[in-house]
Protein backbone atom coordinates (compact mmCIF):
# COMPACT_ATOMS: atom_id res chain seq x y z
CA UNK A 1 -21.84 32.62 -2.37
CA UNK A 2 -20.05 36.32 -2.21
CA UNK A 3 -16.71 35.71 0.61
CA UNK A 4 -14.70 38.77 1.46
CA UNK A 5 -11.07 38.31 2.93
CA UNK A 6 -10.45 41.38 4.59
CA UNK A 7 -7.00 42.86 5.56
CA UNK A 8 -4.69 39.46 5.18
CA UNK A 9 -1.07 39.00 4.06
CA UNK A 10 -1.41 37.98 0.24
CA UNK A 11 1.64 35.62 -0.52
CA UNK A 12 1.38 34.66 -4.22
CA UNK A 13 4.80 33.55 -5.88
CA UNK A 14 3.52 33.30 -9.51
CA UNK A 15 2.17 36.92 -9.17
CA UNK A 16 4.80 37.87 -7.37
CA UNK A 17 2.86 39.25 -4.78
CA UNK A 18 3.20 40.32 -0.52
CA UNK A 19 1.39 42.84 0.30
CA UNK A 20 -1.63 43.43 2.42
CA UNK A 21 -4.67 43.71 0.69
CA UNK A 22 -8.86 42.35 0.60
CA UNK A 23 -9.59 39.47 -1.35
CA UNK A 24 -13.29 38.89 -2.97
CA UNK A 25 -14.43 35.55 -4.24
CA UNK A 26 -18.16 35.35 -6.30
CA UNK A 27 -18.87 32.20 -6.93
CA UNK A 28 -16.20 29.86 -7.76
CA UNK A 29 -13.90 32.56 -8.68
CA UNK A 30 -11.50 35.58 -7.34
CA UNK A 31 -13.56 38.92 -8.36
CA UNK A 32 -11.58 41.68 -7.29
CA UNK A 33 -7.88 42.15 -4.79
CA UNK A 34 -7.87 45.77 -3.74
CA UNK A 35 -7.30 47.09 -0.26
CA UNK A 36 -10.18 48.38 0.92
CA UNK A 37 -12.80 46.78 -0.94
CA UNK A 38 -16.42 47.25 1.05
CA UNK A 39 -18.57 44.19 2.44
CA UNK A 40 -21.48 45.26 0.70
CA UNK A 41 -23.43 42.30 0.20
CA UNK A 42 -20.68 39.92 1.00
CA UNK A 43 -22.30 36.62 2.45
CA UNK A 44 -19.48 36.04 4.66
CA UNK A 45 -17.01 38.76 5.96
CA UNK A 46 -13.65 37.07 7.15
CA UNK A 47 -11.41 38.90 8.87
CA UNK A 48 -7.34 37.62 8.12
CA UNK A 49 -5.77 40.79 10.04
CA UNK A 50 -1.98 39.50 11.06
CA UNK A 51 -2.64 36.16 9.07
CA UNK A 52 -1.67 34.96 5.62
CA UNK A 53 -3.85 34.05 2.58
CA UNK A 54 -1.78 32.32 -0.22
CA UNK A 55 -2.98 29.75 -2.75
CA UNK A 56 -4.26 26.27 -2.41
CA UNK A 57 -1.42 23.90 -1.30
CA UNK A 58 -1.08 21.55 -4.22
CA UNK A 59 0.59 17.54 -3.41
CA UNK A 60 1.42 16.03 -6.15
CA UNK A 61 1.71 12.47 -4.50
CA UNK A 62 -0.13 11.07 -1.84
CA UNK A 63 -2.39 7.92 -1.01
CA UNK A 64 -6.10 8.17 -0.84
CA UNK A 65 -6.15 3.83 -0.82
CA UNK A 66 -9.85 3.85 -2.62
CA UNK A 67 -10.62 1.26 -4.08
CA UNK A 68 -9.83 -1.64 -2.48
CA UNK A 69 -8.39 -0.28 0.82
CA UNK A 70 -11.36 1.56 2.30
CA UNK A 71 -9.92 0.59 5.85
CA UNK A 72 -6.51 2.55 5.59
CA UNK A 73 -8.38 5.43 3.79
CA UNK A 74 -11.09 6.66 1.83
CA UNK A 75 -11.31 9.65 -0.78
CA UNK A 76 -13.25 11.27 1.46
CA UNK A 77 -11.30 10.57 4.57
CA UNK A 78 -8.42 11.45 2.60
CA UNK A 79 -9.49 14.56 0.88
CA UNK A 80 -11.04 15.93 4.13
CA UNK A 81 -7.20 15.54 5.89
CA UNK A 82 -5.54 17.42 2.38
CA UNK A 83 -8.09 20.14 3.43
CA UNK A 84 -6.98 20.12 7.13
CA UNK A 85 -3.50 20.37 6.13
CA UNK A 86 -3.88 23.19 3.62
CA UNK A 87 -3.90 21.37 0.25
CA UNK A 88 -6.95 22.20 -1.91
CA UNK A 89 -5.91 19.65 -5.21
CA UNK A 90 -4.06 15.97 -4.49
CA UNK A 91 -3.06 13.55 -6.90
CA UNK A 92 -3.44 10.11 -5.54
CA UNK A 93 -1.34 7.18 -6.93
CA UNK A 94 -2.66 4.44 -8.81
CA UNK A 95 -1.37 1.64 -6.54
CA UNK A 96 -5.02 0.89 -5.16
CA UNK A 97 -6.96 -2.63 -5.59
CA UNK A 98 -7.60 -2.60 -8.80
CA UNK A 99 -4.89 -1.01 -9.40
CA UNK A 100 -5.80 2.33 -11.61
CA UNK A 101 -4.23 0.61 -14.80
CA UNK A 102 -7.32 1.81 -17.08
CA UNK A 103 -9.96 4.00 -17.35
CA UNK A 104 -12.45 1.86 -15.41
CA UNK A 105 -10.57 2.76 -12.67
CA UNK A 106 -9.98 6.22 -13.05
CA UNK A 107 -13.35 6.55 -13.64
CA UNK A 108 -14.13 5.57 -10.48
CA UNK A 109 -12.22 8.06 -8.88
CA UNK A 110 -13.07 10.79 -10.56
CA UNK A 111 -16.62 10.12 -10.04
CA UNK A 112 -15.96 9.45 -6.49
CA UNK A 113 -13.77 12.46 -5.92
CA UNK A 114 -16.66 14.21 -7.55
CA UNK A 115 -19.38 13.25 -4.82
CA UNK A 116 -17.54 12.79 -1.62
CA UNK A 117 -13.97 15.04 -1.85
CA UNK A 118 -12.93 17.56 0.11
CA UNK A 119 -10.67 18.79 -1.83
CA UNK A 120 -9.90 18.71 -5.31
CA UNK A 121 -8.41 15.03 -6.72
CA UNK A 122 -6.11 14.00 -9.54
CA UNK A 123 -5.59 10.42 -10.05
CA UNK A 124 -2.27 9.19 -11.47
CA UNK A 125 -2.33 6.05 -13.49
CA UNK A 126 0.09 3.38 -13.38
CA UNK A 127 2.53 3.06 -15.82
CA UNK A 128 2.53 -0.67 -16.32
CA UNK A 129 -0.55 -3.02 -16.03
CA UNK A 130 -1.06 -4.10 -12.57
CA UNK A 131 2.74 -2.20 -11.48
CA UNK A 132 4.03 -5.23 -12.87
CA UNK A 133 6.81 -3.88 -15.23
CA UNK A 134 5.81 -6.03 -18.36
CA UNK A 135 3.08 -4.45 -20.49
CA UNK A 136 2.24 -0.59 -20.49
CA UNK A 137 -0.91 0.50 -19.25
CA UNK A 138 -4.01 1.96 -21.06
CA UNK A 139 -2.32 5.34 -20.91
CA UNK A 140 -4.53 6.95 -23.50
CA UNK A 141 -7.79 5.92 -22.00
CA UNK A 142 -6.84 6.83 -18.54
CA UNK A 143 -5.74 10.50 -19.75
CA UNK A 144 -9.23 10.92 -21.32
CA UNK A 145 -10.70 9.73 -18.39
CA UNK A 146 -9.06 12.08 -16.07
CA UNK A 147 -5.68 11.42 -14.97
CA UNK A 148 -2.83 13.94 -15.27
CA UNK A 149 0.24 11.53 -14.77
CA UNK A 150 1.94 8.16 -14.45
CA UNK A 151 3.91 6.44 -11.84
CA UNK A 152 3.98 2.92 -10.62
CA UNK A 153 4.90 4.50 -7.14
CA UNK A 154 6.22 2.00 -5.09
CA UNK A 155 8.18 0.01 -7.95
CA UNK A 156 10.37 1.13 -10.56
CA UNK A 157 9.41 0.14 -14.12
CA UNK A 158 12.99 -2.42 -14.36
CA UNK A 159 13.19 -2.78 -17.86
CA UNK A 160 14.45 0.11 -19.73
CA UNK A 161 13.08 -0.71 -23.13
CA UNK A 162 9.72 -0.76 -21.65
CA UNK A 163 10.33 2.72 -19.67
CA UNK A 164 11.86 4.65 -22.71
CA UNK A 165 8.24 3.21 -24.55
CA UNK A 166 6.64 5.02 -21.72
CA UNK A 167 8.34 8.11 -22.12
CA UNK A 168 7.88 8.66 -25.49
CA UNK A 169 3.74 7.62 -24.92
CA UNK A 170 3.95 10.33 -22.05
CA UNK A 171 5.18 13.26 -24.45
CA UNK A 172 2.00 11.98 -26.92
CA UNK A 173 -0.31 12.13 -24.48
CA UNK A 174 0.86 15.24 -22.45
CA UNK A 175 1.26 13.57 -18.78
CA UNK A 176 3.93 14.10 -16.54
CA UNK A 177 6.13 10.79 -15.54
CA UNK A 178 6.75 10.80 -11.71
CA UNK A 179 9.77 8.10 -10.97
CA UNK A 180 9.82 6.12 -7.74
CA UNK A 181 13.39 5.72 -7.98
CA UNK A 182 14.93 2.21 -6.02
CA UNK A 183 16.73 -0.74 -7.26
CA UNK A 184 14.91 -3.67 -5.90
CA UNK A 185 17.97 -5.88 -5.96
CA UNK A 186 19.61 -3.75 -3.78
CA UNK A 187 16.55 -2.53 -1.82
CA UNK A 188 16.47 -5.65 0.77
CA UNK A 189 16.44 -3.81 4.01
CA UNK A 190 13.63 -1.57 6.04
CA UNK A 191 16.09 1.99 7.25
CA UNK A 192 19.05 3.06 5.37
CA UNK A 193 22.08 1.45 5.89
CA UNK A 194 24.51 3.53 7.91
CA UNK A 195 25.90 3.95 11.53
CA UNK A 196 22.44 3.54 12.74
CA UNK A 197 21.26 0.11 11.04
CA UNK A 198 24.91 -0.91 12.31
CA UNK A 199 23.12 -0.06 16.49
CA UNK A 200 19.53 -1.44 15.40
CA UNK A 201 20.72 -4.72 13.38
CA UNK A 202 17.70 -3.48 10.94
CA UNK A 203 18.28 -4.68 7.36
CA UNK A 204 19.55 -1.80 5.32
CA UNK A 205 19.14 -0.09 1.97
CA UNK A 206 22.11 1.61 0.81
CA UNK A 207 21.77 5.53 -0.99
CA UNK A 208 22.78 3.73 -4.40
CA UNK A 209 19.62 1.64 -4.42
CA UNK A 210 17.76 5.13 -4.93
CA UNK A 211 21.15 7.15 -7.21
CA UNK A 212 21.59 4.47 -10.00
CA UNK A 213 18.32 4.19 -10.41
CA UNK A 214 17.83 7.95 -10.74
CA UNK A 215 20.93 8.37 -12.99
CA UNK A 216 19.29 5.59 -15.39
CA UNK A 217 15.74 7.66 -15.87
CA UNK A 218 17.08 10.92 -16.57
CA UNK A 219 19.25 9.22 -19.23
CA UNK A 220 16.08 7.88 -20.47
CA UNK A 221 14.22 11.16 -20.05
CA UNK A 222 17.14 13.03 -21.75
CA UNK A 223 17.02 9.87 -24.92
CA UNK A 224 13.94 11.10 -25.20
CA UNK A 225 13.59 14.55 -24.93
CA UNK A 226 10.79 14.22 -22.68
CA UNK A 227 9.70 15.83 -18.89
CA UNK A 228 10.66 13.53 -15.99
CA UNK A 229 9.67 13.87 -12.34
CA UNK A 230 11.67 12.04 -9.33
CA UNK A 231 9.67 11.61 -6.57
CA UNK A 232 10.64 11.84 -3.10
CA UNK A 233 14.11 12.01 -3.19
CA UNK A 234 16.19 11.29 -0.13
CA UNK A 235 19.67 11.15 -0.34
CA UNK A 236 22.72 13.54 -1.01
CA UNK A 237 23.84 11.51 -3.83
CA UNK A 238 20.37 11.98 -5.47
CA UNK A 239 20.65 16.21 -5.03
CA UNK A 240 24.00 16.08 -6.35
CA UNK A 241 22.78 13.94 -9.88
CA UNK A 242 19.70 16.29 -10.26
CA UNK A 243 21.84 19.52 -9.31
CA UNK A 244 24.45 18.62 -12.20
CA UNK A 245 22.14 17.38 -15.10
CA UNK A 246 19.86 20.34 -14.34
CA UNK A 247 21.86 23.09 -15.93
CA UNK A 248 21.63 21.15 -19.60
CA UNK A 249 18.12 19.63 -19.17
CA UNK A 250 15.73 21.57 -18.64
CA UNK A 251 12.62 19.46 -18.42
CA UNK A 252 14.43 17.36 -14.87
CA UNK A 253 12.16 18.30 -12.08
CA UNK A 254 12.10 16.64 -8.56
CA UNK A 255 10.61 16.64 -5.06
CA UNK A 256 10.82 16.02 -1.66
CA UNK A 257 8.96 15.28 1.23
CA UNK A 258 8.93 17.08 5.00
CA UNK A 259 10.05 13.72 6.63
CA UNK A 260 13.11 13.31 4.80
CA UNK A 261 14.44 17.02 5.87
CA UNK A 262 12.94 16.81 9.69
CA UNK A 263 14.09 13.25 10.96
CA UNK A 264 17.17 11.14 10.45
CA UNK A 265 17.66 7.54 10.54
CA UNK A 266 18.38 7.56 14.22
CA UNK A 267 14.73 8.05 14.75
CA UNK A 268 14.69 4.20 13.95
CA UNK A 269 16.82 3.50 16.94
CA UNK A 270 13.62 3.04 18.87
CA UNK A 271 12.14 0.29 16.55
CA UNK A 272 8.71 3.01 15.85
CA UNK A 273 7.32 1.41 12.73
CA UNK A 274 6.14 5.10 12.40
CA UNK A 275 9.44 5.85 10.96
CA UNK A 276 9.36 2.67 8.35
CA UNK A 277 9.11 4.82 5.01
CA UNK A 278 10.50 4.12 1.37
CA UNK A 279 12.83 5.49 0.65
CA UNK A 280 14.06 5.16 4.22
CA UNK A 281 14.88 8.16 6.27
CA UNK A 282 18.38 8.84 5.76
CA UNK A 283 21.68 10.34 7.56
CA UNK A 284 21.72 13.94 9.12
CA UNK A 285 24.75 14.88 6.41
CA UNK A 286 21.85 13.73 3.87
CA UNK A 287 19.66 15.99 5.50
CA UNK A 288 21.68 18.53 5.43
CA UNK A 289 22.17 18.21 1.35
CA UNK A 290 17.90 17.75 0.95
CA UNK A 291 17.80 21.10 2.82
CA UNK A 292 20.49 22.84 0.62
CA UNK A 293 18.52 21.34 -2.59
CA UNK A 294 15.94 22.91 -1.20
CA UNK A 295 17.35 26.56 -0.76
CA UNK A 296 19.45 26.27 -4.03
CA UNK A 297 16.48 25.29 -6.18
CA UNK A 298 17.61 22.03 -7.23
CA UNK A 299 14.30 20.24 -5.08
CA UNK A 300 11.56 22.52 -6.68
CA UNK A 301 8.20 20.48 -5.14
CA UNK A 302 7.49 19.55 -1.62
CA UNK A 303 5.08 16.36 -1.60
CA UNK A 304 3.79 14.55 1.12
CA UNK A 305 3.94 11.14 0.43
CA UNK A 306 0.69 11.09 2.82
CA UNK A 307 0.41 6.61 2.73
CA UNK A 308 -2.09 6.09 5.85
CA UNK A 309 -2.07 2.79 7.46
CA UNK A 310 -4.34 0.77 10.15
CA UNK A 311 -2.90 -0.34 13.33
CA UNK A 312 -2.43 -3.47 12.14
CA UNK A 313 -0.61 -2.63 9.51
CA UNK A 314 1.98 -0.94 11.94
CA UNK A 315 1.42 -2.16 15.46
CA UNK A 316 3.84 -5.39 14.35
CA UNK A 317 7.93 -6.22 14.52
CA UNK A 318 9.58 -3.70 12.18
CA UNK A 319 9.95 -6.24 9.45
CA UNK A 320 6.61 -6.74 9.08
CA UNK A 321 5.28 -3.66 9.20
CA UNK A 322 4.27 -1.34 6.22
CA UNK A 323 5.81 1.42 4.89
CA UNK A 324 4.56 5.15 4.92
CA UNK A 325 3.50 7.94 6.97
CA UNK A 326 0.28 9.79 7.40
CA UNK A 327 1.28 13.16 5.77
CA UNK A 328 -1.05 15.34 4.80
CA UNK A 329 -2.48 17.26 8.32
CA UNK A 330 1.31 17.93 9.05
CA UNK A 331 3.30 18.28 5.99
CA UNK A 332 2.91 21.97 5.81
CA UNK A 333 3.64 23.05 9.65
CA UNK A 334 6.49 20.98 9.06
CA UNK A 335 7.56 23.06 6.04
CA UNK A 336 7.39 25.96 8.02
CA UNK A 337 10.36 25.40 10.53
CA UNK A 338 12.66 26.11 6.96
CA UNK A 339 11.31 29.44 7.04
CA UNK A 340 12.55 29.85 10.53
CA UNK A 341 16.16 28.10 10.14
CA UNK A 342 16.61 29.93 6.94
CA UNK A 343 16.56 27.77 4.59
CA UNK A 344 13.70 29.40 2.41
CA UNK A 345 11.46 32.79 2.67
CA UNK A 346 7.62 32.19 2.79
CA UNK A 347 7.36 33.10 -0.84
CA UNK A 348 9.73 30.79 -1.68
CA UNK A 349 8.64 27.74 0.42
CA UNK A 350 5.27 28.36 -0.75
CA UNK A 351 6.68 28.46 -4.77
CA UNK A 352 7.18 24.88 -3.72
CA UNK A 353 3.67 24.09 -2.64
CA UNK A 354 1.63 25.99 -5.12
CA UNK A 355 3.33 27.53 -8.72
CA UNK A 356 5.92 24.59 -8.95
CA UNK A 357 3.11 21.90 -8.85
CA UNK A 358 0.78 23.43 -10.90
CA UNK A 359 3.31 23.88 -13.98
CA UNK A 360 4.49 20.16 -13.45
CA UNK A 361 1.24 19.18 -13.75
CA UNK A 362 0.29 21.57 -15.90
CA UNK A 363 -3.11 22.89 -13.40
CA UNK A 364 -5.25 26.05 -13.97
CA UNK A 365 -4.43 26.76 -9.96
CA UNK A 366 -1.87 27.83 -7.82
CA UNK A 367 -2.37 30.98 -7.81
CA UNK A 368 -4.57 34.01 -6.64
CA UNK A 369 -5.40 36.46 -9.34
CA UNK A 370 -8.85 37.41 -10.91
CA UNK A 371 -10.09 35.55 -12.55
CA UNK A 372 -8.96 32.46 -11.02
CA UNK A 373 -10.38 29.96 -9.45
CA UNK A 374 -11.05 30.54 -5.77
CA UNK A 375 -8.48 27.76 -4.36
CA UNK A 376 -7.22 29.27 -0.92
CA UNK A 377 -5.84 29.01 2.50
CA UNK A 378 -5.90 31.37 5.17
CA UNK A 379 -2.73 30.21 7.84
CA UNK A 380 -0.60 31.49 10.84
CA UNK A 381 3.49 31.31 11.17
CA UNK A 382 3.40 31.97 14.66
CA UNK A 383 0.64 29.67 16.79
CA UNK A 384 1.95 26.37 18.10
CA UNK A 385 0.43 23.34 18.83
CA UNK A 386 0.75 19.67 19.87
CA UNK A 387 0.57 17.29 16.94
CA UNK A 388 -2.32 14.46 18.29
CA UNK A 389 -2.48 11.83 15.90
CA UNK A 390 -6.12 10.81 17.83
CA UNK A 391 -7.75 14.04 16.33
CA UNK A 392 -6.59 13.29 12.62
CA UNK A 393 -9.09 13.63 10.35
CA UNK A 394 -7.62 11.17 8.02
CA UNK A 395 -7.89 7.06 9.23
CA UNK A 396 -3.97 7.14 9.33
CA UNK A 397 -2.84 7.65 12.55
CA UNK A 398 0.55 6.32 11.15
CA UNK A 399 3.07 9.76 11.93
CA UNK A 400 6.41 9.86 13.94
CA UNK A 401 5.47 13.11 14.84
CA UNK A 402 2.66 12.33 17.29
CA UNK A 403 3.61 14.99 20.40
CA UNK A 404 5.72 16.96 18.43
CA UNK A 405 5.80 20.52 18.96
CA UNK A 406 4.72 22.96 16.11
CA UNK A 407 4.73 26.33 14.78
CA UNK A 408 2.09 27.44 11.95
CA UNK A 409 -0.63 25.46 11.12
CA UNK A 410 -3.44 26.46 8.45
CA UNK A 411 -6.75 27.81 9.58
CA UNK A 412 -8.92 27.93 6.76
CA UNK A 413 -9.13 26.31 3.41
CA UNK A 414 -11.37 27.31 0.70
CA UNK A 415 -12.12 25.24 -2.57
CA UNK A 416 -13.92 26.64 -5.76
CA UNK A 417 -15.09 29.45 -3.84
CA UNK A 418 -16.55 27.05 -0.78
CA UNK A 419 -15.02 26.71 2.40
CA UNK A 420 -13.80 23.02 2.98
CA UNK A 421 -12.17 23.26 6.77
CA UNK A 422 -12.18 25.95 9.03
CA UNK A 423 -9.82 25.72 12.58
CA UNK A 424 -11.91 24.86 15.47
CA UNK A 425 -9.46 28.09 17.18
CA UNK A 426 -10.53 30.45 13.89
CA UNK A 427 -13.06 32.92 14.67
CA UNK A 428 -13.25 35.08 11.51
């Protein structure tokens, strides 16, 4: 199939390109970026006059569930959301049931991904058999069989001995290490411990149970000499470590997610098990330092985090209730609003969505250039809408941010050349 993008706003920060310009895909790949270029025999003309066209969204966390929890999400539940939101390639953890501790597993996915995704997926194995801490997982055998990282998400890997094994296993095998950073023995509590827990009487996790744990893997990482990755980082304490060992080690990368720079932990006050995420939404003053990490450089990915849930799984005391939000169909609009308050340019906030991800992971995408593969979105900074967590296209209707007011939202999403979602408003 021949598509011609006529007369959009090209936004490409590895290129270095924003200009206005006609995009042609043949196939699975970009053919030619020229102004001007003529339909010809273009199957499909689509016309992105006063819109933008930048590359593929890439998340480098999020939860598709499958296998084993088919009734919080499937692949292609999951994938068809990513493709919603603007995100063409998602690596899903490996905390599913079995967990993906060997290439059975990954397997699996791959072949599922394969037949019923959306979008394109990326499976990260666990670091530990079963995310128990104790023996290492089939690394090897998962990275032939398709996965492109490790994390055991959720947990930290406790002992150190163990971890620094992993590390140097991750530099033999080429994957990147993503680090769920928390100290269990300190991590008792459901929202972060501060003036609000004091109002809710909500058990608390303190900022340290994330920082000491963070401190400890970059010292491992650094022992090493090998790439490290901290996951969605939260708290101010965290941007300061990262912003200081950054300088003299340059293989530290880390990321955020849009929840931890839009609410605060006074969006607990109301006891919405929407808000119950790990690490816990923190203070506005920690805020405040995720969106400076942000603008300085020190946060260099935006993730998601995107962990849907079923009712059930929420509709219970606080307590009880799981942990995550649905991410992926609003991560991006969220994003947006620090283009407006100034905390990044489009080209910037879109480094951290496409070019950043791709060299952590070390991806052929992320990009629009010819050659390439055809991995696009076609989106709008300016129309609002309502957020309606009934119309999700993903089973997790888990999101505090059911009613809330956006700006920007993406309109079209094409995948190795094929288009994958198209806006119910988008008449090209």
């Amino acid at each position: 199939m021949t598509i011609l993008v006529k007369n959009g706003r090209l936004i490409d920060p590895k290129n270095d390109r924003d200009e206005q310009t006609d995009i042609l895909i043949e196939g699975s790949t970009i053919k030619k970026i020229a102004a001007g270029i003529s339909a010809g025999s273009a199957d499909e003309v689509i016309d992105a006059t006063g819109l933008i066209v930048a590359p593929g969204l890439i998340d480098v966390h999020a939860h598709l569930r499958e296998p084993g929890y088919e009734w919080k999400e499937t692949i292609r539940t999951g994938t068809a959301a990513a493709a919603r939101g603007g995100f063409t390639s998602v690596v899903c953890m490996a905390n599913t049931d079995p967990i993906n501790d060997n290439k059975s597993v990954t397997e699996y996915i791959m072949k599922k991904a394969r037949a019923e995704g959306a979008v394109r997926v990326f499976p990260c194995g666990s670091v530990t058999k079963g995310l128990k801490g104790e023996d290492l997982s089939e690394m090897g055998e998962m990275r032939d069989a398709g996965i492109i990282a490790i994390s055991d998400d959720g947990k930290s890997v406790r002992n150190a001995r163990l971890f620094t094994k992993a590390m140097e296993y991750s530099k033999l095998f080429g994957l990147a290490v993503i680090c769920h950073c928390e100290d269990e023995t300190l991590s008792q509590g459901f929202v972060h411990e501060g003036s609000a827990s004091l109002l809710s009487g909500l058990d608390s996790v303190p900022a340290i149970a994330e920082e000491i744990v963070v401190q400890r893997d970059i010292k491992i990482a650094k022992y090493v000499d090998a790439p490290v990755h901290i996951t969605h980082i939260s708290t101010a304490g965290t941007v300061a470590i990262i912003r200081a060992d950054k300088g003299a080690y340059g293989k530290l990368t880390c990321d955020t997610c849009p929840h931890y720079f839009t609410l605060s932990d006074e969006a607990t006050l109301g006891y919405d098990t929407s808000t119950k995420v790990n690490p816990p939404l923190r203070s506005r003053s920690d805020m405040a330092a995720i969106k400076e990490g942000l603008r300085d450089g020190t946060i260099d990915i935006i993730a998601t985090d995107h962990a849907p849930h079923d009712v059930n799984s929420k509709d219970v005391e606080f307590n009880l209730a799981s942990f995550g939000i649905s991410g992926l169909e609003t991560a991006f609009s969220l994003s947006l609003a620090l283009v407006r308050e100034g905390v990044l340019n489009l080209k910037e906030l879109l480094r951290k969505f496409t070019e950043n991800p791709a060299r952590l992971l070390n991806l052929p995408y992320g990009e629009i250039a010819p050659g390439k593969p055809a991995d696009l979105i076609i989106f709008t900074d300016q129309t609002e809408w309502t957020v309606d967590r009934n119309t999700f296209l993903s089973k997790g209707q888990n999101t505090p941010f059911h009613g809330f007011k956006m700006k920007g939202k993406n309109l079209l999403t094409i995948v190795d050349g094929n288009i994958v979602y198209r806006d119910a408003d988008f008449k090209s």
